[in-house]
Protein backbone atom coordinates (compact mmCIF):
# COMPACT_ATOMS: atom_id res chain seq x y z
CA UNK A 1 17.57 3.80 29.17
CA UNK A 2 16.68 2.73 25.72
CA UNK A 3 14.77 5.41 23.98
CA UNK A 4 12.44 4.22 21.19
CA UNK A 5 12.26 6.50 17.67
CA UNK A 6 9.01 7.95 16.13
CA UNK A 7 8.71 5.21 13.37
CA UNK A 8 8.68 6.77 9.75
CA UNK A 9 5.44 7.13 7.72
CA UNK A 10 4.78 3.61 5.94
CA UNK A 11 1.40 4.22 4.81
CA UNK A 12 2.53 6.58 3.17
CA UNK A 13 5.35 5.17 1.84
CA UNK A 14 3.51 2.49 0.60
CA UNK A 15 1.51 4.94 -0.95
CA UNK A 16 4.28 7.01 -3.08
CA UNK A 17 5.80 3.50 -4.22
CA UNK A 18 2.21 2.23 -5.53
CA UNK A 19 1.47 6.44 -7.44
CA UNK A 20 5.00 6.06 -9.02
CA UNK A 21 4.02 2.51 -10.41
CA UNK A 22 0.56 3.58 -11.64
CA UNK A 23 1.29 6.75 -12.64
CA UNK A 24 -1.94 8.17 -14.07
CA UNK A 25 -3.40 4.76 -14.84
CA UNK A 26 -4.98 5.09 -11.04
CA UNK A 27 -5.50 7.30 -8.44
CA UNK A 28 -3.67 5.93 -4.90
CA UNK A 29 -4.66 7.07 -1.49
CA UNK A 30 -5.16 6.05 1.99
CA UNK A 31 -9.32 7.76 1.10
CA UNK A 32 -11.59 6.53 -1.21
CA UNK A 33 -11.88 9.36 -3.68
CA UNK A 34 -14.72 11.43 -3.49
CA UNK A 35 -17.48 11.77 -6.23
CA UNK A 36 -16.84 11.21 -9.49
CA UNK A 37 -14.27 7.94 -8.82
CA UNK A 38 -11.64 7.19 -11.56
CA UNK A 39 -12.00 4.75 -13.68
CA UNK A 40 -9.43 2.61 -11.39
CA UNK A 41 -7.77 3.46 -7.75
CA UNK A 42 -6.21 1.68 -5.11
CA UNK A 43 -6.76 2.23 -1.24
CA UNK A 44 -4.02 1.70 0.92
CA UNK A 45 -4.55 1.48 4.77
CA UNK A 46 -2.66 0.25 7.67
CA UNK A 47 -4.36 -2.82 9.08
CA UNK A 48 -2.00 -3.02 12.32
CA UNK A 49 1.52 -3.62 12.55
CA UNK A 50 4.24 -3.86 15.36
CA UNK A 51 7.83 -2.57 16.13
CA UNK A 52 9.90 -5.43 15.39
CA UNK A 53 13.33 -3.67 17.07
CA UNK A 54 14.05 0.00 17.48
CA UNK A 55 15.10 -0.21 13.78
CA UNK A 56 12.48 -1.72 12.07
CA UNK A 57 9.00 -1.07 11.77
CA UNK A 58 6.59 -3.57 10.78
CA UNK A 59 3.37 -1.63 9.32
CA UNK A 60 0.71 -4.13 8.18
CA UNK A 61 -1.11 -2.33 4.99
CA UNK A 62 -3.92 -3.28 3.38
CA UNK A 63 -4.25 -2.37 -0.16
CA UNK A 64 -7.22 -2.61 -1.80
CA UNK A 65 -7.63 -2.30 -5.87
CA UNK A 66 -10.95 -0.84 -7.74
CA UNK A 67 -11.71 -1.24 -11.36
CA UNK A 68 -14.72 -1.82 -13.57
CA UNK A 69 -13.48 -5.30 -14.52
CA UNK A 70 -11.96 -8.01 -13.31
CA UNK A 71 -8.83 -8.30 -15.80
CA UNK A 72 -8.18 -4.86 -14.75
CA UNK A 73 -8.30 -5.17 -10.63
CA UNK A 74 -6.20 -8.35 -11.35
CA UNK A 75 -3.42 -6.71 -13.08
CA UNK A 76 -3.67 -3.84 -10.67
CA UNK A 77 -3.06 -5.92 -7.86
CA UNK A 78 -0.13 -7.82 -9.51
CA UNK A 79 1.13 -4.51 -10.71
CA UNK A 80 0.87 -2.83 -7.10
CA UNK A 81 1.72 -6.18 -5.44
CA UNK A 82 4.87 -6.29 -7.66
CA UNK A 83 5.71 -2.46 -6.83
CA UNK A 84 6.20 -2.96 -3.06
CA UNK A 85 7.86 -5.95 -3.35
CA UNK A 86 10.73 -3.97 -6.30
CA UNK A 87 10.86 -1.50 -3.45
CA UNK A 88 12.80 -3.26 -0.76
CA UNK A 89 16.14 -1.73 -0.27
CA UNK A 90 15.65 1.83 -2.12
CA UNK A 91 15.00 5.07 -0.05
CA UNK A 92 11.01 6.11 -0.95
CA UNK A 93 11.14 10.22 -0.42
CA UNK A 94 7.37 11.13 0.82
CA UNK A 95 6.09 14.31 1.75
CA UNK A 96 6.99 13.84 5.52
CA UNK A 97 10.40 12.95 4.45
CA UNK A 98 12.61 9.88 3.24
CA UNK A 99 11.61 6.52 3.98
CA UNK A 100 13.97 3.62 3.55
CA UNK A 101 11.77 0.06 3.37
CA UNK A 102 13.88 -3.10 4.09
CA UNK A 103 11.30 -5.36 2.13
CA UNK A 104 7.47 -6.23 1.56
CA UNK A 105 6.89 -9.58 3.37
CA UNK A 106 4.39 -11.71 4.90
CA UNK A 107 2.10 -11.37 1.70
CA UNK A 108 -1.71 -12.78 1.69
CA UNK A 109 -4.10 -12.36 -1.38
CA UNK A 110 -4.75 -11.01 -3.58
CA UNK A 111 -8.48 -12.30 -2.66
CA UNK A 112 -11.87 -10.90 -4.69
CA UNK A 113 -13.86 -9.04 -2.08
CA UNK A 114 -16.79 -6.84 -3.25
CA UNK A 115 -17.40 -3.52 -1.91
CA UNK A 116 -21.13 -3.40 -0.23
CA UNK A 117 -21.60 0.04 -1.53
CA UNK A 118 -20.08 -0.12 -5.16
CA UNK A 119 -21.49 -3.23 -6.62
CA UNK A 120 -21.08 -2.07 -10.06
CA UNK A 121 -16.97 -2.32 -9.56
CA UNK A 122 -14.50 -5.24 -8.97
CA UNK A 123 -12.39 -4.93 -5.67
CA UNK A 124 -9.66 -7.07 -5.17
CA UNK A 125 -7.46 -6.43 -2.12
CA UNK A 126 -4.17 -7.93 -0.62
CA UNK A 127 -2.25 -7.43 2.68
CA UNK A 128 1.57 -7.87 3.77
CA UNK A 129 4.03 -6.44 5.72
CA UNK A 130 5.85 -3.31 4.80
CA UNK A 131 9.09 -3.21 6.96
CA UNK A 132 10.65 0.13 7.43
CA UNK A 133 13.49 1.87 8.97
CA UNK A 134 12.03 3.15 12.32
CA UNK A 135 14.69 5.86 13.12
């Protein structure tokens, strides 16, 4: 009987990779941030995803870039887009433990796409496939 794993946390990877590449230039999280919003952040969500094998995990993420200007959400995109792409083959350590992520694939965007309640900020967003050791 083949016994699927528990698949590791690739939101969350994602999210480590993307706060190591920005540093303090923006604030990543799977939230928006409450009141009082940065200056820049990035949203990362999982959009869907499948289990390609028993060893791979296929998350879908959506990440989504704020910023007062459009210069700004276009270098954050390239910067984040970039990030995940640098990560494929390295071992991302998260607080639910140590991801390895076989590659970022399957890229679409980065598209503009304006936020209906923040009209007043640029949001640019992309989507791909973050593959991940499942077990």
């Amino acid at each position: 009987m083949l016994i699927w794993p528990t698949p590791k946390p690739a939101v969350l990877a994602a999210i480590t990779i993307l706060s190591d590449a920005f540093g303090e230039y923006a604030f990543v999280s799977a939230k928006m941030p409450p009141r009082g919003r940065p200056e820049r952040f990035v949203r990362v969500t999982r959009m869907g995803g499948t289990l390609h094998n028993i060893a791979t995990d296929a998350a879908k993420i959506l990440v989504e870039c704020f910023a007062q200007d459009v210069g700004q959400v276009e270098a954050m995109c390239n910067t984040a887009r970039t990030a995940l792409r640098n990560a494929g083959g390295t071992t991302v350590t998260t607080t639910q433990g140590d991801v390895f992520v076989r590659r970022f694939d399957s890229e679409s965007g980065p598209t503009e796409l304006p936020h209906p309640d923040l009209l007043d900020w640029e949001r640019w967003q992309f989507s791909g496939e973050l593959l991940v050791k499942a077990n």
